[in-house]
Every structure is written in structure tokens, then in C-alpha cells.
C-alpha atoms as a PDB file:
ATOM      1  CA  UNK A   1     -37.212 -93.329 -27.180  1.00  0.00           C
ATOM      2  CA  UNK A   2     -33.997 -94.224 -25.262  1.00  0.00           C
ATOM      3  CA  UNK A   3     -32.222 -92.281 -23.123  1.00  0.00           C
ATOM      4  CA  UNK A   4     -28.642 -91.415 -24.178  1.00  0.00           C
ATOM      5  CA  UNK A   5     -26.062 -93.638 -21.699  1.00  0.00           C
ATOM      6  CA  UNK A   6     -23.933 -90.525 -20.156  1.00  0.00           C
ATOM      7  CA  UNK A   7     -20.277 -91.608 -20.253  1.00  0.00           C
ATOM      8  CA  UNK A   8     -18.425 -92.753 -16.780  1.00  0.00           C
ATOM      9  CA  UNK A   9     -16.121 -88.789 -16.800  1.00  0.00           C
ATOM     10  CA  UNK A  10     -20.260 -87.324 -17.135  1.00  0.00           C
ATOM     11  CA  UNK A  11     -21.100 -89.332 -14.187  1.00  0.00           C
ATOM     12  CA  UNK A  12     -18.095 -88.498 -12.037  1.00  0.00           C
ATOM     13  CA  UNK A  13     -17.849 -84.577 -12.934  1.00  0.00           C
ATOM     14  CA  UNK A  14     -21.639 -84.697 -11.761  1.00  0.00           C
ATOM     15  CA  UNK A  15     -21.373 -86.213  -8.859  1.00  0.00           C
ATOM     16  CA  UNK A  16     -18.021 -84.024  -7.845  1.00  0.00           C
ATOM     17  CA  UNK A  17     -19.931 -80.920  -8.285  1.00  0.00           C
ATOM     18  CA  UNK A  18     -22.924 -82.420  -5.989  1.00  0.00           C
ATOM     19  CA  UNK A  19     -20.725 -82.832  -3.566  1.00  0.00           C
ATOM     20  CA  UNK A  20     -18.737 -79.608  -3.876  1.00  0.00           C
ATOM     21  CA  UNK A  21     -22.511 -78.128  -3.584  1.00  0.00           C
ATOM     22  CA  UNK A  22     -23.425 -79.948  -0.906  1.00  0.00           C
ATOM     23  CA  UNK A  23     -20.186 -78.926   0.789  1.00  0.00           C
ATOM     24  CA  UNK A  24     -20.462 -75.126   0.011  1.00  0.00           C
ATOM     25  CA  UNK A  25     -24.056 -75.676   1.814  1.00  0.00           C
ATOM     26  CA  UNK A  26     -23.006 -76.686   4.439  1.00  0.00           C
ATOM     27  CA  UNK A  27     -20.068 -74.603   5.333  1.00  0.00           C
ATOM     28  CA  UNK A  28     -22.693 -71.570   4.438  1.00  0.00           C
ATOM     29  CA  UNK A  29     -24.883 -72.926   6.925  1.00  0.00           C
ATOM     30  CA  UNK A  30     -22.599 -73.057   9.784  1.00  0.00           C
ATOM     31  CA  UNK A  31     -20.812 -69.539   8.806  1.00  0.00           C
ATOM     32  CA  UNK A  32     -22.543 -66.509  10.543  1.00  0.00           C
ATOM     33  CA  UNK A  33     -24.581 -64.872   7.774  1.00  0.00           C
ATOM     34  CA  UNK A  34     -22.275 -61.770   8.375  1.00  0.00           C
ATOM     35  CA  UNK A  35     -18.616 -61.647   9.988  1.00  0.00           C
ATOM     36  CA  UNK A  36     -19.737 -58.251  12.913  1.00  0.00           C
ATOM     37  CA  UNK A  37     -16.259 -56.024  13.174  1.00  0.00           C
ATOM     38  CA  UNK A  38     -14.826 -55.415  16.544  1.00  0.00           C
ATOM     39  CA  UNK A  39     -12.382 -53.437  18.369  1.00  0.00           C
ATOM     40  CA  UNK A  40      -8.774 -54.520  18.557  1.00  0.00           C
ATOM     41  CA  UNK A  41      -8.249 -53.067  22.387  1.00  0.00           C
ATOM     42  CA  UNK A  42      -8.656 -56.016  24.975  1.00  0.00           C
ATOM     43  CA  UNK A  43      -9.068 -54.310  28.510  1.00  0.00           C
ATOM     44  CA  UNK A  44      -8.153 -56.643  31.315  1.00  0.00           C
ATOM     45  CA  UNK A  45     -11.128 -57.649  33.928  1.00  0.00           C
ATOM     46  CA  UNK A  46     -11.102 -55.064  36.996  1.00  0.00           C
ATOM     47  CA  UNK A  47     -10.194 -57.004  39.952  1.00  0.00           C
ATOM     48  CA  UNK A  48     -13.249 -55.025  41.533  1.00  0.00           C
ATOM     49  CA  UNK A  49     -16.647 -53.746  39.900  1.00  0.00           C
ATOM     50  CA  UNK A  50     -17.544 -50.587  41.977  1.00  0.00           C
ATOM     51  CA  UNK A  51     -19.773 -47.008  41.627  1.00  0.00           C
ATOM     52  CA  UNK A  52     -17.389 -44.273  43.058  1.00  0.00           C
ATOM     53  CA  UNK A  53     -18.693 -40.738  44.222  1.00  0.00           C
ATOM     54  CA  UNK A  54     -16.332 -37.990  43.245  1.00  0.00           C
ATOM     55  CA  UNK A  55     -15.771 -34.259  43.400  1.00  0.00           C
ATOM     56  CA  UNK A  56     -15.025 -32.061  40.526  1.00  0.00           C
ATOM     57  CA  UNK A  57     -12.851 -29.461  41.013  1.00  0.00           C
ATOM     58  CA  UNK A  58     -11.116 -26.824  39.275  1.00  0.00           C
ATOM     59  CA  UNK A  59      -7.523 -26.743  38.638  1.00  0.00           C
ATOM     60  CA  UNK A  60      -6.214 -25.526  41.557  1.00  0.00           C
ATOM     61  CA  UNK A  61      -8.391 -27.793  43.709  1.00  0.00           C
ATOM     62  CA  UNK A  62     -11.528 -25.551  44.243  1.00  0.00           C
ATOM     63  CA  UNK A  63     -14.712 -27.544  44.721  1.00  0.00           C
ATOM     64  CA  UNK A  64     -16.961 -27.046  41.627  1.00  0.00           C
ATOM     65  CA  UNK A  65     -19.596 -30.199  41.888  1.00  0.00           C
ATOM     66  CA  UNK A  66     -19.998 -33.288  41.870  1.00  0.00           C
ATOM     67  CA  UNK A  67     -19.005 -36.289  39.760  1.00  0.00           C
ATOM     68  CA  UNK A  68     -19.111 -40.185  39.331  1.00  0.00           C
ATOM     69  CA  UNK A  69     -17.149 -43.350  38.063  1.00  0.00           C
ATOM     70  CA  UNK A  70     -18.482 -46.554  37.851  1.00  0.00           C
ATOM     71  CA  UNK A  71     -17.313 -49.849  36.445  1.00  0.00           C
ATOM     72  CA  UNK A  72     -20.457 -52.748  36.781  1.00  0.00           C
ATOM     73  CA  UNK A  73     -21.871 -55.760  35.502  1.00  0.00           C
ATOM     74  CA  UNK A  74     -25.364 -55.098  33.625  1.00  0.00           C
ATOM     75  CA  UNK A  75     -25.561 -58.951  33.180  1.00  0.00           C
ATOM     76  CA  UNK A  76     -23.002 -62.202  33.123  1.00  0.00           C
ATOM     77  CA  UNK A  77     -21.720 -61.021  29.916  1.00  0.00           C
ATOM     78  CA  UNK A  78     -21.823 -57.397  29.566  1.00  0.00           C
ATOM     79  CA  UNK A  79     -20.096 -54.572  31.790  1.00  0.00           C
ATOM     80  CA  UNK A  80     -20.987 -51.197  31.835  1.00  0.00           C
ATOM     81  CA  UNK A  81     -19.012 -47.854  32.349  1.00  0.00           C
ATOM     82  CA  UNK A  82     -20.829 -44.618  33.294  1.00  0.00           C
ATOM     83  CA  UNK A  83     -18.720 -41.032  34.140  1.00  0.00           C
ATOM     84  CA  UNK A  84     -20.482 -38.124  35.174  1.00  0.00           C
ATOM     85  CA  UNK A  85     -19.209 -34.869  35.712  1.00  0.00           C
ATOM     86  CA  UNK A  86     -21.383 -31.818  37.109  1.00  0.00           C
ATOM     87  CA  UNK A  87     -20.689 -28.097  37.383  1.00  0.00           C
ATOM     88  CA  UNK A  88     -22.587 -26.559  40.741  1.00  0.00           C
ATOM     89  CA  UNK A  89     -23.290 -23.278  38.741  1.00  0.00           C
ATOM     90  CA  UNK A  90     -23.996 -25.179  35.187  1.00  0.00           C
ATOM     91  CA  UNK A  91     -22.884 -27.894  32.602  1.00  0.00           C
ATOM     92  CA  UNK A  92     -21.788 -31.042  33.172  1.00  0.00           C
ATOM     93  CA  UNK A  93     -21.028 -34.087  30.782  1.00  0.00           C
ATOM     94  CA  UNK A  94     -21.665 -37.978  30.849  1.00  0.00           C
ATOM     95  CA  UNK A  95     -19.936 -40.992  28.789  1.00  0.00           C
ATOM     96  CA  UNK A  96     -20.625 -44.505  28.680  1.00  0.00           C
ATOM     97  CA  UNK A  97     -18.860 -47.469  27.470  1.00  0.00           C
ATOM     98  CA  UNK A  98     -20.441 -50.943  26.803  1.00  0.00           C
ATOM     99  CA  UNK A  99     -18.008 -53.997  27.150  1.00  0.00           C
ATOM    100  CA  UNK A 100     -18.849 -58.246  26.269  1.00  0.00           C
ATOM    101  CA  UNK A 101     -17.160 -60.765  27.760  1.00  0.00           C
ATOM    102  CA  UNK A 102     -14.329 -62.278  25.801  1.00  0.00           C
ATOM    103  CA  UNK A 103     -11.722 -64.878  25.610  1.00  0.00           C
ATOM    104  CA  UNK A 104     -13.492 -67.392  28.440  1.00  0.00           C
ATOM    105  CA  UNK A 105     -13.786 -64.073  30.927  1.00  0.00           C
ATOM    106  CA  UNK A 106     -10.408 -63.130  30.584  1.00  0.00           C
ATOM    107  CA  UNK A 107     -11.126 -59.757  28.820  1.00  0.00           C
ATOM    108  CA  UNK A 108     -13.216 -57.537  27.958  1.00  0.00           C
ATOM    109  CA  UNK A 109     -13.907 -55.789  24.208  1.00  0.00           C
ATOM    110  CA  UNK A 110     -15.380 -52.345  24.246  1.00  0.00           C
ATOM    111  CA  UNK A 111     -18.640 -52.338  21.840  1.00  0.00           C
ATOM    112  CA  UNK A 112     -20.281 -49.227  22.315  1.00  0.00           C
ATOM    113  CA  UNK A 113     -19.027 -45.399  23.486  1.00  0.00           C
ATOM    114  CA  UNK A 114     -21.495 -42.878  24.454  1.00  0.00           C
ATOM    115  CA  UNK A 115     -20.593 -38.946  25.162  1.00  0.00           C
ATOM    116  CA  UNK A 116     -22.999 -36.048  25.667  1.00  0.00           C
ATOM    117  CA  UNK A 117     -22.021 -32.668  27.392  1.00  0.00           C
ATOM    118  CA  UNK A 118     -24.141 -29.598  27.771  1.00  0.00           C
ATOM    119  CA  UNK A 119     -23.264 -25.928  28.729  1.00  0.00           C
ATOM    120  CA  UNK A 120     -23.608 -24.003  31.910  1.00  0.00           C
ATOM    121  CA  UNK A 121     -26.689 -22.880  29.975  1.00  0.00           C
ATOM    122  CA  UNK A 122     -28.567 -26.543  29.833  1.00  0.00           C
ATOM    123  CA  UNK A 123     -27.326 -26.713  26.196  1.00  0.00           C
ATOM    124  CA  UNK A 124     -26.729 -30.204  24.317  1.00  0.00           C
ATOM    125  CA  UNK A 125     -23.802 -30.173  22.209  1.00  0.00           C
ATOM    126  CA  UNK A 126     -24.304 -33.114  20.498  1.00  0.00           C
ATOM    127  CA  UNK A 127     -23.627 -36.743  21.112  1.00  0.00           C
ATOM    128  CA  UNK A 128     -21.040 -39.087  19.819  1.00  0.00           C
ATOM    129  CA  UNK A 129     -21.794 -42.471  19.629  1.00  0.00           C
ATOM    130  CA  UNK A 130     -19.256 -45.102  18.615  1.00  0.00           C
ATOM    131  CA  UNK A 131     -20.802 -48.619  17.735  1.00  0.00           C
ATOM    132  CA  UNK A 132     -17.639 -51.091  16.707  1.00  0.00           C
ATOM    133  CA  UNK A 133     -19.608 -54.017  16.292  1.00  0.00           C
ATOM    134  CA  UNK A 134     -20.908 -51.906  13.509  1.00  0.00           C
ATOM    135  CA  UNK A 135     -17.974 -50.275  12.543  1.00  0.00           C
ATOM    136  CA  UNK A 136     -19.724 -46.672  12.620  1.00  0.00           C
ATOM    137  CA  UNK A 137     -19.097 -43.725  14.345  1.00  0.00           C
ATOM    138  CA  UNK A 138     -21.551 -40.574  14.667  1.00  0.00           C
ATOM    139  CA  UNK A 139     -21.403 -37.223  15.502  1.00  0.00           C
ATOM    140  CA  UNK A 140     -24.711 -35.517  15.889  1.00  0.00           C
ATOM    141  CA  UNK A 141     -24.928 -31.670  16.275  1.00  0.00           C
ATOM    142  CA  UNK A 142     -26.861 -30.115  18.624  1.00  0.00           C
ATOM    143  CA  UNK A 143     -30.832 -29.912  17.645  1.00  0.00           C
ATOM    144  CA  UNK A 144     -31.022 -26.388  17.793  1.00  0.00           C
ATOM    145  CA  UNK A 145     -28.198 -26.164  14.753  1.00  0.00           C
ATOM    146  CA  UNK A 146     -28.776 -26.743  11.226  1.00  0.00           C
ATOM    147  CA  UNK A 147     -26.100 -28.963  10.878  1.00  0.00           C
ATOM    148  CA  UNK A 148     -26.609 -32.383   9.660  1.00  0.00           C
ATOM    149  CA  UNK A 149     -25.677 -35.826  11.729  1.00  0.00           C
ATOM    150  CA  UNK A 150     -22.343 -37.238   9.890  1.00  0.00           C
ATOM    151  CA  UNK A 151     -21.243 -40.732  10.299  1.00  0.00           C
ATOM    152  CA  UNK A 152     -17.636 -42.000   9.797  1.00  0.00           C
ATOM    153  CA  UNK A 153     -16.403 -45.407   8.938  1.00  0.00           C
ATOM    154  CA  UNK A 154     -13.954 -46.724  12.137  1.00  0.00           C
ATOM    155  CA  UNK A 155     -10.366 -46.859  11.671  1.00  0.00           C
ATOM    156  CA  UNK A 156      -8.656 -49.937  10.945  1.00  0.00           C
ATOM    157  CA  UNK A 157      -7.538 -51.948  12.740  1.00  0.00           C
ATOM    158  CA  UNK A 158     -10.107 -49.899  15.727  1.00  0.00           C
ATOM    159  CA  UNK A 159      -8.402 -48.845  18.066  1.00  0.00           C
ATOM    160  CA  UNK A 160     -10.735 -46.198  19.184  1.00  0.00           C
ATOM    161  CA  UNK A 161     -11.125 -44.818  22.734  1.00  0.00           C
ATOM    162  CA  UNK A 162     -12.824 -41.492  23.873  1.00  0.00           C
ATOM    163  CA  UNK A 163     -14.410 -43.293  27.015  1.00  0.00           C
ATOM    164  CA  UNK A 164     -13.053 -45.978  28.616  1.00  0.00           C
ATOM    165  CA  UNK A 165      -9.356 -44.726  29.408  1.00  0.00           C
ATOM    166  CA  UNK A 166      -8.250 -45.649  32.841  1.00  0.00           C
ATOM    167  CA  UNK A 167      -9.243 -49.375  31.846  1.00  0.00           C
ATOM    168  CA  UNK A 168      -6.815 -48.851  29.184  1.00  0.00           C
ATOM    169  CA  UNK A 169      -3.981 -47.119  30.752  1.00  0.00           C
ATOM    170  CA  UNK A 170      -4.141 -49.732  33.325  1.00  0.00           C
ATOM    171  CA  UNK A 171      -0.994 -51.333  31.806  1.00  0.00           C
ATOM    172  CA  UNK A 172       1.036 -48.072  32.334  1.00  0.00           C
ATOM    173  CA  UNK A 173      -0.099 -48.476  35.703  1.00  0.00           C
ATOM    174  CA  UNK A 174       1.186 -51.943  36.053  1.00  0.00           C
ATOM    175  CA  UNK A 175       4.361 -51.350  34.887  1.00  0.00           C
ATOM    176  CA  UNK A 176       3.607 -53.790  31.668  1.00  0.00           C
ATOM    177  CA  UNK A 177       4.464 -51.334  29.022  1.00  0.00           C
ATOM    178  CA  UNK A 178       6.142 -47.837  28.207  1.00  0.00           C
ATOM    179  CA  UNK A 179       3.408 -46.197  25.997  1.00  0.00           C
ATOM    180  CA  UNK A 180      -0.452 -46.815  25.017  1.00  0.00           C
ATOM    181  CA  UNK A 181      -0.879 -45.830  21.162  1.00  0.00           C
ATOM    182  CA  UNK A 182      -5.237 -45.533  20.379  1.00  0.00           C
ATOM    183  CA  UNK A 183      -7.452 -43.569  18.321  1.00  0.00           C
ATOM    184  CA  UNK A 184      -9.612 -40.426  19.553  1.00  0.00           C
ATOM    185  CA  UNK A 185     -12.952 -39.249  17.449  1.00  0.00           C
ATOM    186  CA  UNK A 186     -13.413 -35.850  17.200  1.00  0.00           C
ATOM    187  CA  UNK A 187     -16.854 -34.769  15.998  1.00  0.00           C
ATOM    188  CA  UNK A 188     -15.890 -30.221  16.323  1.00  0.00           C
ATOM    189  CA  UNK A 189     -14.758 -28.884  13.397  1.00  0.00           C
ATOM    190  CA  UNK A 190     -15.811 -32.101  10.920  1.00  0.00           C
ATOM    191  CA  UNK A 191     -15.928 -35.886  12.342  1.00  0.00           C
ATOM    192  CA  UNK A 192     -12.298 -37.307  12.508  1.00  0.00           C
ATOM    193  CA  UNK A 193     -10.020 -40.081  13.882  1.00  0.00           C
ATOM    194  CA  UNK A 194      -6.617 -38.121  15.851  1.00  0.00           C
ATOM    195  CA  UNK A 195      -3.997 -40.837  16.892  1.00  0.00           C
ATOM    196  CA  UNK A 196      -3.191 -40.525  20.915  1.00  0.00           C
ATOM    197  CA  UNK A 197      -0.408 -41.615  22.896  1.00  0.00           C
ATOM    198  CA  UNK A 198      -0.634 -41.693  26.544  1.00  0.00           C
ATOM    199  CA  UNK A 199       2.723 -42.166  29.022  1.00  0.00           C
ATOM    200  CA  UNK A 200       3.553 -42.194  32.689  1.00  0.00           C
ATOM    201  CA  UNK A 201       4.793 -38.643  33.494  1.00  0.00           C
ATOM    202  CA  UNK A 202       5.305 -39.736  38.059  1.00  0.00           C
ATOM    203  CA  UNK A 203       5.003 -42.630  40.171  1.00  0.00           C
ATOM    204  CA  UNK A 204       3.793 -42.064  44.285  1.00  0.00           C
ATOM    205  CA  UNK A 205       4.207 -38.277  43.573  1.00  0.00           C
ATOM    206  CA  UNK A 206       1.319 -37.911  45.891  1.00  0.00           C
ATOM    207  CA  UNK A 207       0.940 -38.374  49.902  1.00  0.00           C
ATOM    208  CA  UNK A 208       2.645 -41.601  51.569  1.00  0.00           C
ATOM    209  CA  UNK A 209      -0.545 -43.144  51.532  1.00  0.00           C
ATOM    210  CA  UNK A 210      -1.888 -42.558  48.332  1.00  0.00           C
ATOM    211  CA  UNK A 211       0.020 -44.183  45.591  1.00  0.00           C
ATOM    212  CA  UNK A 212      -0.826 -42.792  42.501  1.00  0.00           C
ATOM    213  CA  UNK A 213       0.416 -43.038  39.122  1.00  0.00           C
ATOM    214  CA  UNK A 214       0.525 -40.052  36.970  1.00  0.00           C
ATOM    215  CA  UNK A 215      -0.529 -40.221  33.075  1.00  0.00           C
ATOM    216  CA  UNK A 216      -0.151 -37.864  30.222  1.00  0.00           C
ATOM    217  CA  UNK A 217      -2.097 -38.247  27.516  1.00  0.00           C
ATOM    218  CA  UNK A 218      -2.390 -36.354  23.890  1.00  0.00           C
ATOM    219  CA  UNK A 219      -2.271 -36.024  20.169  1.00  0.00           C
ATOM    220  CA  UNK A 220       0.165 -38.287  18.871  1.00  0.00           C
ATOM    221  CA  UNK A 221       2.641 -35.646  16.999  1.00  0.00           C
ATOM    222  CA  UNK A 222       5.953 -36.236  16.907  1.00  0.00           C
ATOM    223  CA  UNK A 223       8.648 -34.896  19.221  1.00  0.00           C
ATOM    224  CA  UNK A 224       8.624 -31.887  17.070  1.00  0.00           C
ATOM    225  CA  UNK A 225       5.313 -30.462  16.817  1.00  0.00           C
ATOM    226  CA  UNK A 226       4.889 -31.611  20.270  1.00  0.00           C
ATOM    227  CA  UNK A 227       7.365 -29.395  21.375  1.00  0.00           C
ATOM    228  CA  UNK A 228       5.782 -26.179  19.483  1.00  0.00           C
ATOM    229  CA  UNK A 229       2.519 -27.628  20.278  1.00  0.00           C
ATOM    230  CA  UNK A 230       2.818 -27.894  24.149  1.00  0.00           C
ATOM    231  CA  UNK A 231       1.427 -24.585  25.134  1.00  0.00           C
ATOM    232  CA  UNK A 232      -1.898 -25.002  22.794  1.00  0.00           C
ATOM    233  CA  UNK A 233      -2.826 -28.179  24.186  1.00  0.00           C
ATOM    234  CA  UNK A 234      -4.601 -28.796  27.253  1.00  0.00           C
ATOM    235  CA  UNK A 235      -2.919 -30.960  30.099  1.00  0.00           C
ATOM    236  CA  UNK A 236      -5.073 -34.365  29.794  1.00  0.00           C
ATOM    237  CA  UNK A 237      -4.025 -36.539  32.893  1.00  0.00           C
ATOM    238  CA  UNK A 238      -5.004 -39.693  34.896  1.00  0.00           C
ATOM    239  CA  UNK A 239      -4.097 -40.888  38.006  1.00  0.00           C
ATOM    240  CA  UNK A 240      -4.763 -44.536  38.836  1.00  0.00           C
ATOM    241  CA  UNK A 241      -3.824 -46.635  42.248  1.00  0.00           C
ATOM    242  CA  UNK A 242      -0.459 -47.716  41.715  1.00  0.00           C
ATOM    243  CA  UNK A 243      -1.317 -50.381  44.252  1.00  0.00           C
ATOM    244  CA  UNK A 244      -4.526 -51.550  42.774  1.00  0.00           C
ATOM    245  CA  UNK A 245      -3.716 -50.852  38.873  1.00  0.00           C
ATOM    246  CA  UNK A 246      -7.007 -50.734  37.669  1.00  0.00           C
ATOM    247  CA  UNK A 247      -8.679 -48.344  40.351  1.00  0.00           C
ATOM    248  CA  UNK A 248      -9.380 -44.704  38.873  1.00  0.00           C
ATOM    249  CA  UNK A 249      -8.490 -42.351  41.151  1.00  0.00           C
ATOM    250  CA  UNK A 250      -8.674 -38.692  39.010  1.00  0.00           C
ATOM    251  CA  UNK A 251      -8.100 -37.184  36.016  1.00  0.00           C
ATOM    252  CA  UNK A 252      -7.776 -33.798  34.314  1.00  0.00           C
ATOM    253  CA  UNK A 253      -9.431 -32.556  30.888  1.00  0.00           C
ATOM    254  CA  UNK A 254     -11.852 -29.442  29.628  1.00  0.00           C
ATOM    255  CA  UNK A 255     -15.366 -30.237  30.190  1.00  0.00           C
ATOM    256  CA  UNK A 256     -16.122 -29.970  26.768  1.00  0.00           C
ATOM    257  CA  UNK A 257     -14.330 -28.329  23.638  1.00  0.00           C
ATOM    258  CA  UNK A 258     -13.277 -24.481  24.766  1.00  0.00           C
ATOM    259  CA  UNK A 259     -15.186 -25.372  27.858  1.00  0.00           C
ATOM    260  CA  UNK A 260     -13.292 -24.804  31.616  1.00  0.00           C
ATOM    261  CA  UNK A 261     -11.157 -27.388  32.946  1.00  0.00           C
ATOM    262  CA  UNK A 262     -12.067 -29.786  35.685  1.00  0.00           C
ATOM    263  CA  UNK A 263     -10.093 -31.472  37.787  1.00  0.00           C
ATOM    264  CA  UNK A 264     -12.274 -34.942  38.841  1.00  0.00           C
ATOM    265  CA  UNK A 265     -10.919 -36.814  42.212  1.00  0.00           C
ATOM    266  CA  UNK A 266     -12.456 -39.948  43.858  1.00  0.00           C
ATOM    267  CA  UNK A 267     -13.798 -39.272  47.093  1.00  0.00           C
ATOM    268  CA  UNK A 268     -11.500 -40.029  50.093  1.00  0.00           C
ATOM    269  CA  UNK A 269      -8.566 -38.755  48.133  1.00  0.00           C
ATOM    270  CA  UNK A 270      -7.878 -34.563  47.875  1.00  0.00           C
ATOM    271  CA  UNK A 271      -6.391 -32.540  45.205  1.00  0.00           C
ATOM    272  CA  UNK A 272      -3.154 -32.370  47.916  1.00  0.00           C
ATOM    273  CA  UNK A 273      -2.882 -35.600  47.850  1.00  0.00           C
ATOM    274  CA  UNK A 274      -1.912 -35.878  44.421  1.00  0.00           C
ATOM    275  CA  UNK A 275      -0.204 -32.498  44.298  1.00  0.00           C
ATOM    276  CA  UNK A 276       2.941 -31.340  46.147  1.00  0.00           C
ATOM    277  CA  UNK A 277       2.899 -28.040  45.412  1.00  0.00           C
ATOM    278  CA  UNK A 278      -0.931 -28.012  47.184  1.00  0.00           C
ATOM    279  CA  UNK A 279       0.109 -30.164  50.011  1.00  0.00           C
ATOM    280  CA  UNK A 280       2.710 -27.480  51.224  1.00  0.00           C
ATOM    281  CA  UNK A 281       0.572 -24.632  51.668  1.00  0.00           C
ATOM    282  CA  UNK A 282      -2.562 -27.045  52.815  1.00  0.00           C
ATOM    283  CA  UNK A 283      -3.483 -28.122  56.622  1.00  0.00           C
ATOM    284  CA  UNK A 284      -3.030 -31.853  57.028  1.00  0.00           C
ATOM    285  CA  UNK A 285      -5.837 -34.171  56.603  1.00  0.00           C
ATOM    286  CA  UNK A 286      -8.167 -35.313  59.528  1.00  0.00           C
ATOM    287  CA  UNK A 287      -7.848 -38.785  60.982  1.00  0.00           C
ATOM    288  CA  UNK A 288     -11.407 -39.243  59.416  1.00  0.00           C
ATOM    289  CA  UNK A 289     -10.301 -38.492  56.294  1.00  0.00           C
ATOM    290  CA  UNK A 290      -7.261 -40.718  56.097  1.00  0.00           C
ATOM    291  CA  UNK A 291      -9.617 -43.706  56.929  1.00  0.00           C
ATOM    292  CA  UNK A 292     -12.286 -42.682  54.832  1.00  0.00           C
ATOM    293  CA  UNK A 293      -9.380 -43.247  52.128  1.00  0.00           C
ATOM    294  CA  UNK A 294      -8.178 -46.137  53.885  1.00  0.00           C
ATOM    295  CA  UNK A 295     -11.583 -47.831  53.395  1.00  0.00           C
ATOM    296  CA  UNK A 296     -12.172 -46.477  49.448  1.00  0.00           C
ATOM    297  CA  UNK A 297      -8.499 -48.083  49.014  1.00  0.00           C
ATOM    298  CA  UNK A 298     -10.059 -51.618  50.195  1.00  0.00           C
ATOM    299  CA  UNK A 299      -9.175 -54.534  47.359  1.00  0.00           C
ATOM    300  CA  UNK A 300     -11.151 -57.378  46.229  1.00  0.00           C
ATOM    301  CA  UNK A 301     -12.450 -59.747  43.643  1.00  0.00           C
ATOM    302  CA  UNK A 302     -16.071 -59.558  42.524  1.00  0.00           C
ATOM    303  CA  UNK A 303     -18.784 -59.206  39.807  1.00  0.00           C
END
């Protein structure tokens, strides 16, 4: 029996569509089998990678513990923040931030937030955990609750930041821009997303030889309800080196929802030095103490 001859606009249509197939193939096999999501906030490199011992205090600059802040490499690609915060007499809260090189070393993109804080009791209240390569977010309750874990979709574009913020204020530092817009979770009360807008409130408002920069941060409200709002909400500062603009040197905040305030300061530097109102009634440092700060002030380039 013979075969049919297929007409020369058969042939051709066939062909095209191989090749569209084969195209679609290939551009399938060179596209990732899923496009990950990412955060939109690109933090500059530190000019120095460094584990700094620090004192909490409270806020009128009495010792209450101890604390930490470190910025470090966990391999060539991947950074690592870590803040601790201890209470002598009880509770005491960490966070960590996970960061991938991006843009040929240039920056780096936040991809995971960690927080966990516990009461003077040695009670977990829950963890957050942020995963934006995921584009999750999750509050889990503490285990001795009967509430269940709850997990929000992130914000787009992400712009969220519980953990790493004196990376990201370093522009106010630097005198690069006016105002840092972001996103805060908040797991209390029912997961959400609160918009935040941090400022510089003072510039070397400290001693001659420390030259901090002051920030205010808080819920992004309008001039209005800021106004009627100002006495509800806590004071939320940083202070960064306003010679070396990505160097933490303090900052302010409760140590967990309705918890006390602490006041966290780098060693080498005191609460007078960032204070005028406790440098006047305070004795003046110690020649050991001004080069102790002399030393933590040191500025260089490294992994």
C-alpha cells in the first residue's frame, strides 16, 4: 500500500514545530527548575569582619550583663551575624542573620533571620525564623502554649529586617541618604509585616573621641499618629562609628515584648560617652580606658 506524499506546507509546519520543541528543550534545560525569591535589601561589605564583647546595661547606664556582636565569614561565600544579649539576674535573647555573597563580592543579600528570647525565668518565647530564599516567615509559640506555629508569606518586594540593622543603617551613617524605609515581622498578637522607618536623630553627640551617630528607628506612621503615638512607643536607637560607618557601637530596645529595656554598648566605649547628660555628673575616663577604645576603634580590611 503506498504511503500518502504529505504536501511541502505539511513538511514545513512539521519541521517548525520540531524545532520550536527542540528550542523550548533547551531553554528548559538551561532555566533553573525553580526561580528561589530573595530579599530586595543589598547591605554593603563591612570594611572589617570582627566578634565584639559588649555590656548590657540598663537605661541609665547600670551594668546588667553581658552581650555580643559579631559580623564573620562562615565560608568564601556566606557571612554570618550573631547578637547576644544576657541579663546577670535572668533572660537574655539571641538573633542571627545569614548573608551570600552577591554582585562579584560587592554586597551582600540577607537569606535567613533567626530570633529567640527567653525570660528571667529560663522561658522560650518562641522563635521567628525568616527564610527569603523561601519566601516564608514563621512564628512559633513557645512549647509550653497551645498555640499553633503560623507561617506568613514575605512581603513584596522583601524588604524585611528584624536582625541585621546596623548593616542597614550604615547608609545613614555615611551620610548617603536621609531615611531607611524596611519591613519588621511581628509574631505577638498574630504574625504580621509593620513598615519601619529609621532616621539620624545626632551626629558626634558623644565624647571628642567617640564619634557616634545617633539613629531612631520605629513604626512607620505618619507625622500624625506619630505624634499621639510617641509616648507608647519605646525609644529604639543605634549608634554606629561615624568614622568607620559600618562599626556597631550600641543600641537601645526592650529585651523582648513588655520585657525591660537594655541599653547594649561595645566594650571600650561607656554609656557617658554617648550621653551628655551622663558625662556631666560622671568622673572622667582612665587613660586605660581611652586606649582600650583607641584600640577597639582600629580600621581595616579583611575576611
Amino acid at each position: 500500500m503506498r504511503t500518502p506524499k504529505r504536501s511541502p506546507l505539511t513538511c514545513l509546519a512539521q519541521r517548525a514545530w520540531q524545532n520550536t520543541a527542540a528550542s523550548a528543550a533547551l531553554l528548559a534545560a538551561l532555566l533553573p527548575a525553580s526561580v528561589a525569591a530573595e530579599s530586595s535589601l543589598l547591605f554593603s561589605v563591612p570594611n572589617k569582619f570582627e566578634s565584639l564583647p559588649a555590656v548590657t546595661y540598663d537605661s541609665n547606664g547600670e551594668p546588667l550583663g553581658t552581650a555580643s556582636m559579631s559580623v564573620e565569614w562562615i565560608d568564601p561565600e556566606t557571612a554570618r551575624l550573631v547578637g547576644t544579649v544576657t541579663i546577670d539576674s535572668g533572660g537574655g535573647t539571641r538573633v542571627q542573620a545569614d548573608f551570600r555573597l552577591v554582585d562579584e563580592g560587592r554586597h551582600l543579600r540577607v537569606t535567613r533571620q533567626i530570633s529567640e528570647s527567653v525570660t528571667a525565668e529560663g522561658r522560650s518565647l518562641g522563635t521567628l525564623l525568616i527564610e527569603h530564599e523561601k519566601g516564608t516567615a514563621t512564628c512559633t509559640p513557645p512549647a509550653d502554649t497551645k498555640r499553633e506555629t503560623q507561617q506568613l508569606k514575605l512581603p513584596e518586594p522583601d524588604r524585611v529586617a528584624n536582625v541585621p540593622l546596623h548593616l542597614l543603617f550604615a547608609p545613614l551613617a555615611q551620610g548617603h541618604t536621609d531615611k531607611v524605609d524596611f519591613d519588621i515581622l511581628l509574631c505577638r498578637n498574630g504574625p504580621r509585616f509593620m513598615e519601619f522607618a529609621a532616621t539620624v536623630v545626632e551626629r558626634d553627640g558623644g565624647a571628642p573621641d567617640v564619634h557616634s551617630v545617633q539613629i531612631q528607628y520605629g513604626p512607620n506612621l505618619g507625622s500624625l499618629l506619630s505624634f499621639f503615638a510617641s509616648g507608647m512607643i519605646p525609644k529604639l536607637r543605634f549608634w554606629l562609628d561615624g568614622e568607620n560607618d559600618d562599626r556597631y557601637l550600641s543600641h537601645r530596645m526592650p529585651l523582648y515584648a513588655d520585657g525591660p529595656e537594655v541599653w547594649v554598648i561595645r566594650e571600650g566605649v561607656a554609656p557617658r560617652d554617648l550621653r551628655s547628660d551622663l558625662r556631666s555628673a560622671a568622673k572622667p575616663r582612665s587613660p586605660a580606658t581611652k586606649e582600650a577604645h583607641h584600640e577597639s576603634g582600629s580600621h581595616s580590611t579583611g575576611r
